[in-house]
Structure formats: C-alpha cells, structure tokens
N, C-alpha and C. Protein backbone atom coordinates (compact mmCIF):
# COMPACT_ATOMS: atom_id res chain seq x y z
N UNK A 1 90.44 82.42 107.33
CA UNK A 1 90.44 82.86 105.95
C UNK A 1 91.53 82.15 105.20
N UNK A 2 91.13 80.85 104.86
CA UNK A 2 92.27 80.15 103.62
C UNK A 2 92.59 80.62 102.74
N UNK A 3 91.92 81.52 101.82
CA UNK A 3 91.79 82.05 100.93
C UNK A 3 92.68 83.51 100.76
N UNK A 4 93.43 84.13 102.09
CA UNK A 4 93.98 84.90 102.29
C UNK A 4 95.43 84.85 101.70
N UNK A 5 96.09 85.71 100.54
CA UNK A 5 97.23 86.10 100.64
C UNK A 5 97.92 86.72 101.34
N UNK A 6 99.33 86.85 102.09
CA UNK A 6 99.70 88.06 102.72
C UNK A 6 101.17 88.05 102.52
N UNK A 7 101.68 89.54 101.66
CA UNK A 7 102.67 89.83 101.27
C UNK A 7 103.49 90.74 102.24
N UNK A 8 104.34 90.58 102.38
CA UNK A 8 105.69 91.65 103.19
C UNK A 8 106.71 92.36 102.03
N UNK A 9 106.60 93.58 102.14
CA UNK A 9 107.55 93.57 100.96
C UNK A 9 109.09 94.36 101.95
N UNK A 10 110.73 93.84 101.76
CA UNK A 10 111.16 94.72 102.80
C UNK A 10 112.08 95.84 101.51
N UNK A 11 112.41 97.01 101.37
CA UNK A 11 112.94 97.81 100.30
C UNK A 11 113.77 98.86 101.29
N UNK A 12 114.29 99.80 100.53
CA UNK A 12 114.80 101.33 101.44
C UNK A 12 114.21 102.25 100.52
N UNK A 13 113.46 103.06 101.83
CA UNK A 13 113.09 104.20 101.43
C UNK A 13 113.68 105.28 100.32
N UNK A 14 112.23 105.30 99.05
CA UNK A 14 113.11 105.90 97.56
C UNK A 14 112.95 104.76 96.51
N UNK A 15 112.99 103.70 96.71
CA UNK A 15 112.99 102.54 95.98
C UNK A 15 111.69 101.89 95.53
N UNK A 16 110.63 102.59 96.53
CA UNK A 16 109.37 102.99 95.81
C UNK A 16 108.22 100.97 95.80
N UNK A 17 109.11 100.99 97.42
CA UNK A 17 108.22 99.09 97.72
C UNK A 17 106.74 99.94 97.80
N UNK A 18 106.64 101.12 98.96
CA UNK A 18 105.49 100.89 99.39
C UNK A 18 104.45 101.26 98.46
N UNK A 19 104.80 102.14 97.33
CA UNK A 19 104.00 102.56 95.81
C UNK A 19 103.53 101.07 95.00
N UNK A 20 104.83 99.94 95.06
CA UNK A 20 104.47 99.04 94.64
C UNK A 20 103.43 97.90 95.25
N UNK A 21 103.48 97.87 96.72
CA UNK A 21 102.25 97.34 97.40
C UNK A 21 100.79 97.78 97.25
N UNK A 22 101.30 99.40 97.15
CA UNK A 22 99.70 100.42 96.68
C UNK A 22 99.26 99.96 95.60
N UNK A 23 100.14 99.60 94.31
CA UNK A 23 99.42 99.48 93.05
C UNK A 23 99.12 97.59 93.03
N UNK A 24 99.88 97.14 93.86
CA UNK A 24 99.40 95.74 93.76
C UNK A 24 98.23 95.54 94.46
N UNK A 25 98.03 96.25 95.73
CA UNK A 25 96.27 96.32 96.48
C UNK A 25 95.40 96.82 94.97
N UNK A 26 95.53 97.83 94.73
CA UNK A 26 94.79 98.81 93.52
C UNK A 26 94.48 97.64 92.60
N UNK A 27 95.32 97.11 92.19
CA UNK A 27 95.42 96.12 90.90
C UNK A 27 94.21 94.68 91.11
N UNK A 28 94.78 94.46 92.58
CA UNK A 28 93.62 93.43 92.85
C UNK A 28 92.12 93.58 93.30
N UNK A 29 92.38 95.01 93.59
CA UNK A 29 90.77 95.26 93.97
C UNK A 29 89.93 95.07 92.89
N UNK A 30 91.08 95.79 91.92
CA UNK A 30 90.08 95.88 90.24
C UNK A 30 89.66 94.70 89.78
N UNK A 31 90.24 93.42 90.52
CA UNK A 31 89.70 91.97 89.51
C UNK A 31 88.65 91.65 90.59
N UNK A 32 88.66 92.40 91.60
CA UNK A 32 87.45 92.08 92.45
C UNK A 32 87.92 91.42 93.88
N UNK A 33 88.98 91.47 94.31
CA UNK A 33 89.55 90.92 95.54
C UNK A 33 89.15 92.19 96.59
N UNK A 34 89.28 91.47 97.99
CA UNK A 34 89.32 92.34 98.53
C UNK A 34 90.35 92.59 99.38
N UNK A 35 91.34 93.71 99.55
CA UNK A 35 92.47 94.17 99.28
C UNK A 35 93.02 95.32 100.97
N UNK A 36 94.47 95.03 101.37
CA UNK A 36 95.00 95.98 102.05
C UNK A 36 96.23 96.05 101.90
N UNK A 37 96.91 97.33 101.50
CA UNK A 37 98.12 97.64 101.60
C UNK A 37 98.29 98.60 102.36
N UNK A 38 99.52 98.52 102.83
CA UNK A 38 100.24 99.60 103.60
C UNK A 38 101.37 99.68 104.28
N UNK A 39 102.01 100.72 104.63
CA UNK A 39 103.31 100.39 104.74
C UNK A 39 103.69 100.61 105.77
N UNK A 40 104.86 100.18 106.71
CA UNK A 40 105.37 100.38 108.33
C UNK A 40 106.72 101.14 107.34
N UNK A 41 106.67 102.37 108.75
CA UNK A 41 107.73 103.47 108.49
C UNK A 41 108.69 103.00 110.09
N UNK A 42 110.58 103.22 109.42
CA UNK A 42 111.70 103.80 110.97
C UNK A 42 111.71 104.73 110.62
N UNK A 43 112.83 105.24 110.47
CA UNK A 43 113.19 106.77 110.74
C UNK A 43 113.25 107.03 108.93
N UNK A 44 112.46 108.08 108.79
CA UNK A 44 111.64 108.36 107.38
C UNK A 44 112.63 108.93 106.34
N UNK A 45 114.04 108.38 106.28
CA UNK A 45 114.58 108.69 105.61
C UNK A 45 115.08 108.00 103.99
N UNK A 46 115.51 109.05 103.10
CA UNK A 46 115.61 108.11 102.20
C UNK A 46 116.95 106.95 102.35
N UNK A 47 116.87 106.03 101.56
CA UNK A 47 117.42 104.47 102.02
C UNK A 47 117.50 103.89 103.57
N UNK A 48 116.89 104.93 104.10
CA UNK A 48 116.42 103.58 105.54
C UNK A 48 115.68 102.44 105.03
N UNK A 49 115.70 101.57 105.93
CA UNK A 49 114.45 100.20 105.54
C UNK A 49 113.37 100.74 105.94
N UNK A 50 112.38 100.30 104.97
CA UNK A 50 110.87 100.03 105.33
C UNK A 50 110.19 98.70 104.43
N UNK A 51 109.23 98.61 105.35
CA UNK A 51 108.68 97.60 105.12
C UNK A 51 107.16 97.81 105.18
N UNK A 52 106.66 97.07 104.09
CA UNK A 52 105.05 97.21 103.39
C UNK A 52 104.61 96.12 103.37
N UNK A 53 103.27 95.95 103.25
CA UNK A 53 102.25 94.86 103.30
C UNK A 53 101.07 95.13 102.62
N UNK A 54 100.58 93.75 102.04
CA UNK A 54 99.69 93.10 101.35
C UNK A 54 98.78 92.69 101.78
N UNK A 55 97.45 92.65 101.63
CA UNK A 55 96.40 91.09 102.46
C UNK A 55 95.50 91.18 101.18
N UNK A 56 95.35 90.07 100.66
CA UNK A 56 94.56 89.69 99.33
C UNK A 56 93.65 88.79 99.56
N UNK A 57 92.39 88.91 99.39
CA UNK A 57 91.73 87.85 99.82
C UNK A 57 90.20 87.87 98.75
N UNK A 58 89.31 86.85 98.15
CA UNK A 58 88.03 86.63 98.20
C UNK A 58 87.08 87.40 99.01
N UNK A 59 87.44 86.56 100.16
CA UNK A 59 86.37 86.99 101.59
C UNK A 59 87.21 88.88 102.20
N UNK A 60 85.78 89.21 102.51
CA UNK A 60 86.47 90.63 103.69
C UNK A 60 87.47 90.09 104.53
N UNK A 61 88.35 90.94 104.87
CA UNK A 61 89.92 90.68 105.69
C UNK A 61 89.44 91.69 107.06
N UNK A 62 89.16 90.84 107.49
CA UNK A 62 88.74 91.21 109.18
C UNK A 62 90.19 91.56 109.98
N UNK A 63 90.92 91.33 109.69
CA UNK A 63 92.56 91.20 110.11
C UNK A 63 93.02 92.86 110.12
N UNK A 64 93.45 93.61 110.79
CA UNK A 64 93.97 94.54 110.93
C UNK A 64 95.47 95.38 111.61
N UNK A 65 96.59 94.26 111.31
CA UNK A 65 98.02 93.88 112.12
C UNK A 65 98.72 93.79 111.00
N UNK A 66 99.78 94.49 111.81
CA UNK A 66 101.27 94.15 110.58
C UNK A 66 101.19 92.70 110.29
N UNK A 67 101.82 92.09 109.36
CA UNK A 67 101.93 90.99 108.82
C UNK A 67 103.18 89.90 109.13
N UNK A 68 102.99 88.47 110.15
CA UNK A 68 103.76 88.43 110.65
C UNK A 68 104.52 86.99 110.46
N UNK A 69 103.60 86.49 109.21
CA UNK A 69 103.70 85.30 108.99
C UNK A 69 102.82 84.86 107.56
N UNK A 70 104.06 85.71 107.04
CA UNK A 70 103.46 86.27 104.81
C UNK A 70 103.81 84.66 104.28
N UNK A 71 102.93 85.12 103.25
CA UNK A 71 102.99 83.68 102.45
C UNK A 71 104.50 83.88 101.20
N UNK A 72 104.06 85.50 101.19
CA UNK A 72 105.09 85.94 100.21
C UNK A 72 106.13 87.14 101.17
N UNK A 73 107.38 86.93 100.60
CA UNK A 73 107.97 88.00 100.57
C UNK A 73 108.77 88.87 99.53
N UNK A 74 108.51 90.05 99.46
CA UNK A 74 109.68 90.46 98.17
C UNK A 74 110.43 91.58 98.55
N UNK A 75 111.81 91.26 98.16
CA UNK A 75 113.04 91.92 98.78
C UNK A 75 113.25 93.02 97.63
N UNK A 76 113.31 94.36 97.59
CA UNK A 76 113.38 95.06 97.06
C UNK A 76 114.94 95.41 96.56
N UNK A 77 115.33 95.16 97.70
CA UNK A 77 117.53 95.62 98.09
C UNK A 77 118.15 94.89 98.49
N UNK A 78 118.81 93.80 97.67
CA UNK A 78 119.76 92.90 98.20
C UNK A 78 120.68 92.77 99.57
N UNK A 79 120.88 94.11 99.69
CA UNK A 79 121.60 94.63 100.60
C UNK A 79 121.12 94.57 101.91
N UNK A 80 119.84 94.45 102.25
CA UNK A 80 118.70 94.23 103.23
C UNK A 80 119.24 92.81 103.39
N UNK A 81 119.28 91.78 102.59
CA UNK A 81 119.63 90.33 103.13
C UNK A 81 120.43 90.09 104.53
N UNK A 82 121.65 91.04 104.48
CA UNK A 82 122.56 90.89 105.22
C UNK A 82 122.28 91.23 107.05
N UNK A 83 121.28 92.33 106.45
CA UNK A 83 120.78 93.58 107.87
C UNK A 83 119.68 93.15 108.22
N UNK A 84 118.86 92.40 107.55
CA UNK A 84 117.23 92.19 107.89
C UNK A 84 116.84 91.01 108.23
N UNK A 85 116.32 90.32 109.08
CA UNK A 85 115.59 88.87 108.58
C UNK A 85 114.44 88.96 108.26
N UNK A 86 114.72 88.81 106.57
CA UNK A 86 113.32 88.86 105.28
C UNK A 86 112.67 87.67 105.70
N UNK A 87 113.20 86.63 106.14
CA UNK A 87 112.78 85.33 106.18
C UNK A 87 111.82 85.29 107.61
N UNK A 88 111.53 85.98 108.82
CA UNK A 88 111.29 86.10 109.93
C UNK A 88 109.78 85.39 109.50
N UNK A 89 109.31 84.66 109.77
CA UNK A 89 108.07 84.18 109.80
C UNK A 89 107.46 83.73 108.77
N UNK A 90 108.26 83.67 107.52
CA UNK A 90 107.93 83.28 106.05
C UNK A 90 107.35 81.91 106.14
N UNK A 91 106.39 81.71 105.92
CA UNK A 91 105.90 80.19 105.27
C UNK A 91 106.50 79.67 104.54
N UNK A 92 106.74 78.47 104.65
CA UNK A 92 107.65 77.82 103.66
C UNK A 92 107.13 76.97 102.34
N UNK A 93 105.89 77.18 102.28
CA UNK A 93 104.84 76.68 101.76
C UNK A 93 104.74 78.21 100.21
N UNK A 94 105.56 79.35 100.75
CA UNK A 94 105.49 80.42 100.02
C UNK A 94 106.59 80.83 99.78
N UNK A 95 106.85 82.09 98.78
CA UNK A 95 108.36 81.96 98.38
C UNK A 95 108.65 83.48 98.71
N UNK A 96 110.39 83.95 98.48
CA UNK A 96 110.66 84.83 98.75
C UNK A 96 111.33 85.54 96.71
N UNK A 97 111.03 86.31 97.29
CA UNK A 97 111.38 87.12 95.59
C UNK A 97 112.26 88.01 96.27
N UNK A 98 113.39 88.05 95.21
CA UNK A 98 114.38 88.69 95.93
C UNK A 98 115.43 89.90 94.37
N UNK A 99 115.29 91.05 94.27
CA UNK A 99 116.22 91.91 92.96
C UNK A 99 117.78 91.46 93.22
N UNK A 100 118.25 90.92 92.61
CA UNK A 100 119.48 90.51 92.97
C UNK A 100 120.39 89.54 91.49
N UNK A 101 121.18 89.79 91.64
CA UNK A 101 122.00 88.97 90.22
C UNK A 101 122.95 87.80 91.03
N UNK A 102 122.99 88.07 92.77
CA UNK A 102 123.85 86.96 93.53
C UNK A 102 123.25 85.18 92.80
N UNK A 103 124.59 84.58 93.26
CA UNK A 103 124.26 83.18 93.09
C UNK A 103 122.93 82.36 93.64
N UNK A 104 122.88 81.18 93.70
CA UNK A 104 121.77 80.78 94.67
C UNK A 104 122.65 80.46 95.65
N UNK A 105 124.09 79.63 95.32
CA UNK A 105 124.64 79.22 96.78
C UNK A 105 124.40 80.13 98.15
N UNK A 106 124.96 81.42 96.82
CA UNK A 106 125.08 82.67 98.20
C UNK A 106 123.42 83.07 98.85
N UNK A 107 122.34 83.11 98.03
CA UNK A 107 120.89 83.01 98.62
C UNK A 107 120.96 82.01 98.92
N UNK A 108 120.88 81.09 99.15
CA UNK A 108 120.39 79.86 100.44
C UNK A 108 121.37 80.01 101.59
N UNK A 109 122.81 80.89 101.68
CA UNK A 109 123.70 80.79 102.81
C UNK A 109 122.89 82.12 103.54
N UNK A 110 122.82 82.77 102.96
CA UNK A 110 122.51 84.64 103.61
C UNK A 110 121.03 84.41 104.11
N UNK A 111 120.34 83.38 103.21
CA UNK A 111 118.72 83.15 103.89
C UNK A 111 118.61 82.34 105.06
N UNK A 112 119.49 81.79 105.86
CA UNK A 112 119.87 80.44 106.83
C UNK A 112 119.24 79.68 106.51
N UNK A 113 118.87 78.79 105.96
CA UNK A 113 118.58 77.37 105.74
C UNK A 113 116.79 77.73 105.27
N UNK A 114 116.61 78.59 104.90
CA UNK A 114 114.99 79.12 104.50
C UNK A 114 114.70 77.55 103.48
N UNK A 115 113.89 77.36 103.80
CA UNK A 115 113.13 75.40 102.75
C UNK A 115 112.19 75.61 101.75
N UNK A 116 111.80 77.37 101.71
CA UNK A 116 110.83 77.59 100.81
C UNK A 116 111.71 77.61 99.43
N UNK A 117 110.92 78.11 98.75
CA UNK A 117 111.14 78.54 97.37
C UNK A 117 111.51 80.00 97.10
N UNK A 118 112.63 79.90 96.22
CA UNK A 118 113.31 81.12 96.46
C UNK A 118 113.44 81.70 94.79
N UNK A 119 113.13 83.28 94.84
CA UNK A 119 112.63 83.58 92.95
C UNK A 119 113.70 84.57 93.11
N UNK A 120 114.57 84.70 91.95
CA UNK A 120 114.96 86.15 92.21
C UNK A 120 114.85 86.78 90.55
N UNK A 121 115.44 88.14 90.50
CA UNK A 121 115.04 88.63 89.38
C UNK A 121 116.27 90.02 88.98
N UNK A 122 116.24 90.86 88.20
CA UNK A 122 117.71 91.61 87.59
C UNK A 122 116.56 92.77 88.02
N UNK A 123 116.36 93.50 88.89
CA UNK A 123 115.07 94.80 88.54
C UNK A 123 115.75 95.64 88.44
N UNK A 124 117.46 95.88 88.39
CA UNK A 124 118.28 96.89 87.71
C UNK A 124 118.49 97.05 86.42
N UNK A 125 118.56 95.32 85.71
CA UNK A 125 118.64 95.70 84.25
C UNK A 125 117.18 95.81 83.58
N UNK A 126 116.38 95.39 83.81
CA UNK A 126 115.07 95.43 83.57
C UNK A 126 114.50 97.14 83.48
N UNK A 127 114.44 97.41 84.74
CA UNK A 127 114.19 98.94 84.89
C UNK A 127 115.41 99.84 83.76
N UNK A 128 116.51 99.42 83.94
CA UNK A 128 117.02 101.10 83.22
C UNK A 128 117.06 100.14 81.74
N UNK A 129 117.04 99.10 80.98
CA UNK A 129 116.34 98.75 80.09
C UNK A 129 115.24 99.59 79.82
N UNK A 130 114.32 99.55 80.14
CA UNK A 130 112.66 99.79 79.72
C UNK A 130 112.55 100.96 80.19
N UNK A 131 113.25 102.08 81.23
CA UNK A 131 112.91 103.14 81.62
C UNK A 131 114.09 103.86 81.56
N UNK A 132 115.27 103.57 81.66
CA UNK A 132 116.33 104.30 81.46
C UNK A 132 116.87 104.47 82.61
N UNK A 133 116.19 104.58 83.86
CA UNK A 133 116.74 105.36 85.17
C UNK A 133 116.66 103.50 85.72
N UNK A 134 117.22 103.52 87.25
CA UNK A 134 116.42 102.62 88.13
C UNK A 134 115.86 102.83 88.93
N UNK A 135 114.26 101.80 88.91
CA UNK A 135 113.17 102.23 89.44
C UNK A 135 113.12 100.83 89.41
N UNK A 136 113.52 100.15 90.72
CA UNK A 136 113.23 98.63 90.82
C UNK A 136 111.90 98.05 91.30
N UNK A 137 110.72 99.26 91.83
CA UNK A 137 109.56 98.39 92.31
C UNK A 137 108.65 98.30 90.66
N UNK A 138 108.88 98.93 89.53
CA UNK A 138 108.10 98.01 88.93
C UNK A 138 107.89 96.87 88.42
N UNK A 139 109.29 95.95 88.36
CA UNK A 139 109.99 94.64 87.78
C UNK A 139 109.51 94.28 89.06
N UNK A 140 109.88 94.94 90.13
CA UNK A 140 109.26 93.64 91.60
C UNK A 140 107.77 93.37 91.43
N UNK A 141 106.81 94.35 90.75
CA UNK A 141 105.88 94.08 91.21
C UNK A 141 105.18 93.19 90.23
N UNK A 142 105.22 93.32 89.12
CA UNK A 142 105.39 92.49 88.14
C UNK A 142 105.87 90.67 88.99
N UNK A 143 106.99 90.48 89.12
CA UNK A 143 107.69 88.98 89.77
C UNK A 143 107.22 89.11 91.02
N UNK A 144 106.06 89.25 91.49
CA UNK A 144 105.45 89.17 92.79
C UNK A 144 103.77 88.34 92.22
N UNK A 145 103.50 89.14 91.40
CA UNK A 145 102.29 88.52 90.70
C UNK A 145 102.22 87.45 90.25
N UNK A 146 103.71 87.31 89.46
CA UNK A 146 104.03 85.98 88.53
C UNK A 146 104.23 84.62 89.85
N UNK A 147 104.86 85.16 90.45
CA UNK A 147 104.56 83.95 91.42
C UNK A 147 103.80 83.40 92.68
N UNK A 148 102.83 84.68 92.85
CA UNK A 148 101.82 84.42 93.90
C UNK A 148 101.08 83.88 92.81
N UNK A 149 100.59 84.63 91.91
CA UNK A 149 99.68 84.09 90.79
C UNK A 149 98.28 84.47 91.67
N UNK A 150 98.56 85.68 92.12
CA UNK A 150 97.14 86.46 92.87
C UNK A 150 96.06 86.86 91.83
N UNK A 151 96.77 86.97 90.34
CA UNK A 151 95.88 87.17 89.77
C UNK A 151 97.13 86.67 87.72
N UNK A 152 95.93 86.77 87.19
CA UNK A 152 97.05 86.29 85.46
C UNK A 152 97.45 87.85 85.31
N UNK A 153 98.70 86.83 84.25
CA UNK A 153 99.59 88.19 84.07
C UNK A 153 98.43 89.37 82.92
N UNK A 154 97.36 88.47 82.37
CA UNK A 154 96.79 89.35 81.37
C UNK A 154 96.12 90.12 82.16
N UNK A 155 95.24 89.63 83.57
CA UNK A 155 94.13 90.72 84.13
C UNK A 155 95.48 92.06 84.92
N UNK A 156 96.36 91.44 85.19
CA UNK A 156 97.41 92.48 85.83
C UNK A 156 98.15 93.64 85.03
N UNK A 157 98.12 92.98 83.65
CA UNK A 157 98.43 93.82 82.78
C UNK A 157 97.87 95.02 82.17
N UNK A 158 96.35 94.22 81.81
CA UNK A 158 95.12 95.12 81.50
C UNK A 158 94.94 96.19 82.40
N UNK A 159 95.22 95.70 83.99
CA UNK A 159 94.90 96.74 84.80
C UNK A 159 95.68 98.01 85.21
N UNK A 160 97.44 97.59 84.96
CA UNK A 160 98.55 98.37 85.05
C UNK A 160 98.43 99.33 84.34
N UNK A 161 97.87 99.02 82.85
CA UNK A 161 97.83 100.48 81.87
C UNK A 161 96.80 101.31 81.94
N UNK A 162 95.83 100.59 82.73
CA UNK A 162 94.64 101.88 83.31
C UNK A 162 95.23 102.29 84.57
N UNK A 163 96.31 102.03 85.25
CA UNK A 163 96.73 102.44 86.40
C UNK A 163 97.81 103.70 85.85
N UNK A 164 98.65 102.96 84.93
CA UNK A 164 99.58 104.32 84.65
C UNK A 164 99.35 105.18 83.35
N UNK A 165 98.02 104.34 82.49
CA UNK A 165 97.26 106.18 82.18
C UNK A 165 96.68 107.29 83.46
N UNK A 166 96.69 106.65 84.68
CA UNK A 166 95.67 107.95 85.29
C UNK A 166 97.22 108.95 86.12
N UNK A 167 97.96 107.37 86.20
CA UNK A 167 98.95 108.02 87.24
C UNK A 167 99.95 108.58 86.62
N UNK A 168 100.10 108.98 85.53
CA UNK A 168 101.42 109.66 84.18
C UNK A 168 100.12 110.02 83.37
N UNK A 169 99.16 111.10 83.91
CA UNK A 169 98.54 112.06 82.75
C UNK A 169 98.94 112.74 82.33
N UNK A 170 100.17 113.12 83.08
CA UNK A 170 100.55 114.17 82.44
C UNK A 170 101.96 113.81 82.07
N UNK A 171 103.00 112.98 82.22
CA UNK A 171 103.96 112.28 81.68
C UNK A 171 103.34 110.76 80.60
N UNK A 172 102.46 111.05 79.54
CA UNK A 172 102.56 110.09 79.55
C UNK A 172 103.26 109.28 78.35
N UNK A 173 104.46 110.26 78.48
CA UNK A 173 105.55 108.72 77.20
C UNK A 173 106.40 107.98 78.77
N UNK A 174 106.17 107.75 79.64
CA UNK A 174 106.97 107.01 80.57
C UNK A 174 105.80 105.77 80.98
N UNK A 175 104.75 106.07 80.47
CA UNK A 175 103.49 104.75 79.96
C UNK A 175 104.49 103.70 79.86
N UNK A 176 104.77 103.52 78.34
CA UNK A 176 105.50 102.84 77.45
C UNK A 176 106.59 101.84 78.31
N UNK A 177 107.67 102.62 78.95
CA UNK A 177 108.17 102.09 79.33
C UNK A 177 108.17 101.08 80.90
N UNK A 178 107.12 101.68 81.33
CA UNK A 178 106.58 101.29 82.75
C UNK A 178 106.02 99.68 82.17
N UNK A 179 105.02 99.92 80.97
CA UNK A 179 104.48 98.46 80.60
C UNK A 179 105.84 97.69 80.18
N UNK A 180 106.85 98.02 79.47
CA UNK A 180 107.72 97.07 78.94
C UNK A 180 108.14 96.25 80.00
N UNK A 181 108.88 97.08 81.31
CA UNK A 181 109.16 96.76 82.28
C UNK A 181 108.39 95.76 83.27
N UNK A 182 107.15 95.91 83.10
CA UNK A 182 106.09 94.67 83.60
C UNK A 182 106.65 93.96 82.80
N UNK A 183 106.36 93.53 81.73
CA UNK A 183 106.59 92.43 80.57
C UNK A 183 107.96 91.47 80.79
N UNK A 184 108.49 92.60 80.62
CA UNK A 184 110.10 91.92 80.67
C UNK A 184 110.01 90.97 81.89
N UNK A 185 109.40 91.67 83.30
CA UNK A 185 109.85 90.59 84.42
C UNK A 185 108.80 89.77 84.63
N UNK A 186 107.76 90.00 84.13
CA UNK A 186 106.61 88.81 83.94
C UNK A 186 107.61 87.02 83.55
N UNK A 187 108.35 87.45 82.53
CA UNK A 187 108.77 86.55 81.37
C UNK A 187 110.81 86.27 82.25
N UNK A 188 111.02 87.28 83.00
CA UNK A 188 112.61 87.03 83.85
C UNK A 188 112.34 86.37 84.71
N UNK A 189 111.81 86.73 85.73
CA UNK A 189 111.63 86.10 86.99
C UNK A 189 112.27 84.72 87.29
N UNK A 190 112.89 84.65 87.70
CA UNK A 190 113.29 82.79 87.70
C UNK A 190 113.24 81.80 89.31
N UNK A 191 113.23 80.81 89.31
CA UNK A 191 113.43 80.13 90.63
C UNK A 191 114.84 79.72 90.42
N UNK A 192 115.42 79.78 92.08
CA UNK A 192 116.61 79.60 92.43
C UNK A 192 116.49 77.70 92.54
C-alpha cells in the first residue's frame, strides 16, 4: 500500500493527542479516505506518555499493528524529547512536528542526527490565544495536516466545523475559538 499514510503521535495523558488522532481519522474519512486511529495506553495516568496512531490511506488498510515505521510524527510535549525516542523508526523521507518554541540547534541535538525534516510550532500561544486555556492538540492537529498534506487545509477546515458543531452542542461559543486555533497553525507551522 504506497498510498498509505502512517502517523505516531507521542503526548501525556490530558493533552488530548489521542482526541486529536480521533478527529484527524474522522476528518479523513469524511473526504473519503480510508482511515484508523487509535491510541496505545502505560499506566493511565494523567501526564504519563501515550502514544496514538494514524493509518490514512485510498485503498482498505489491511494492516492491523501499532505503527512502527510512521511517515509522520507529532510530538505533543517537548518534554517527551528528552524521555522518548519520537524518532524510533521515523522515515526520513517524512517529518516530525514537534509544540515547542526550542531552537533548531537544540532540535537537531535532542533528535540525534534525525535527516528528516523537522516542523515545529507555539501550540501554547496559539491555543490560549484562540481559546484562552491550553489545549495543545488542536494547533497540533491543524500542523499535522499542513504538512502531511493528507488532505487541503479548506476540505479540513470545512470538515472541523461540522466536527465541532456536533462535538460542542451544547458549548457552542468554544466553536469559535477551536476554528481560530486551526487557522492560526494552519498559517504558524514552520520548518526548522
């Protein structure tokens, strides 16, 4: 399956990766892909690590295994750099997205010599910008799109606000700010 995306996302529990893998499967099913997310749980606490996954594809995804060798990765918690290897099987052919305001020197030293392409993004100022609180998986999920380019930012967009009219029916002035927050990191996102 050439045609296969496969995302790793690594975050700490609370930080809301594996909601953001859910709505990025959700998002792509709607343009017609066919789609798996889900997430690997440690010990189920809040800010432990966990780690979630993607498989995006055209064709049915016959594939049914953690993900062990992503085209993408996106780092939810900087802080994971130090404790995790995000990089463990990354294609280099694919990039790593990473919430973080660090330098690049310091991302290319903390990544060991990673040759891919490396995006990072502010999903602290972004989020309490546009929402007030921080809530960093919606700026990630947003700069995950922008650079897989799994799908345009317009069909992702279109589809986000039918996602968070159903999912804030009953909150829904936090709509508003959920879309700004796409927007903003559609347009932040940067390469290192």
């Amino acid at each position: 399956m050439n045609d296969m995306i496969e995302i790793r996302w690594h975050g700490r529990g609370g930080q809301g990766a594996k909601t953001a893998s859910l709505l990025l499967a959700d998002a792509a099913f709607n343009t017609g892909r066919y789609i798996q997310g889900f997430p690997e749980y440690g010990p189920e606490r809040m800010g432990a690590p966990i780690t979630a996954y993607n498989r995006i594809s055209t064709s049915p995804i016959t594939i049914h295994s953690n993900i062990y060798e992503p085209d993408y990765v996106v780092v939810v918690d900087d802080t994971l750099l130090e404790s995790v290897d995000v990089t463990a099987g990354l294609k280099e052919t694919g990039a790593i997205v990473i919430n973080t305001t660090k330098d690049a020197e310091y991302l290319r030293n903390v990544l060991k010599g990673y040759k891919g392409e490396i995006y990072k993004i502010d999903a602290r100022k972004i989020s309490i910008e546009a929402l007030g609180k921080y809530f960093p998986n919606t700026p990630m999920l947003a700069a995950i799109v922008k650079v897989s380019k799994v799908m345009t930012d317009e069909e992702f967009l279109n589809d986000m606000q039918g996602s968070f009219k159903h999912k804030f029916a009953k909150k829904p002035e936090v709509i508003e700010g959920n879309m700004k927050a796409l927007e903003m990191a559609l347009k932040e996102v940067e390469k290192v």
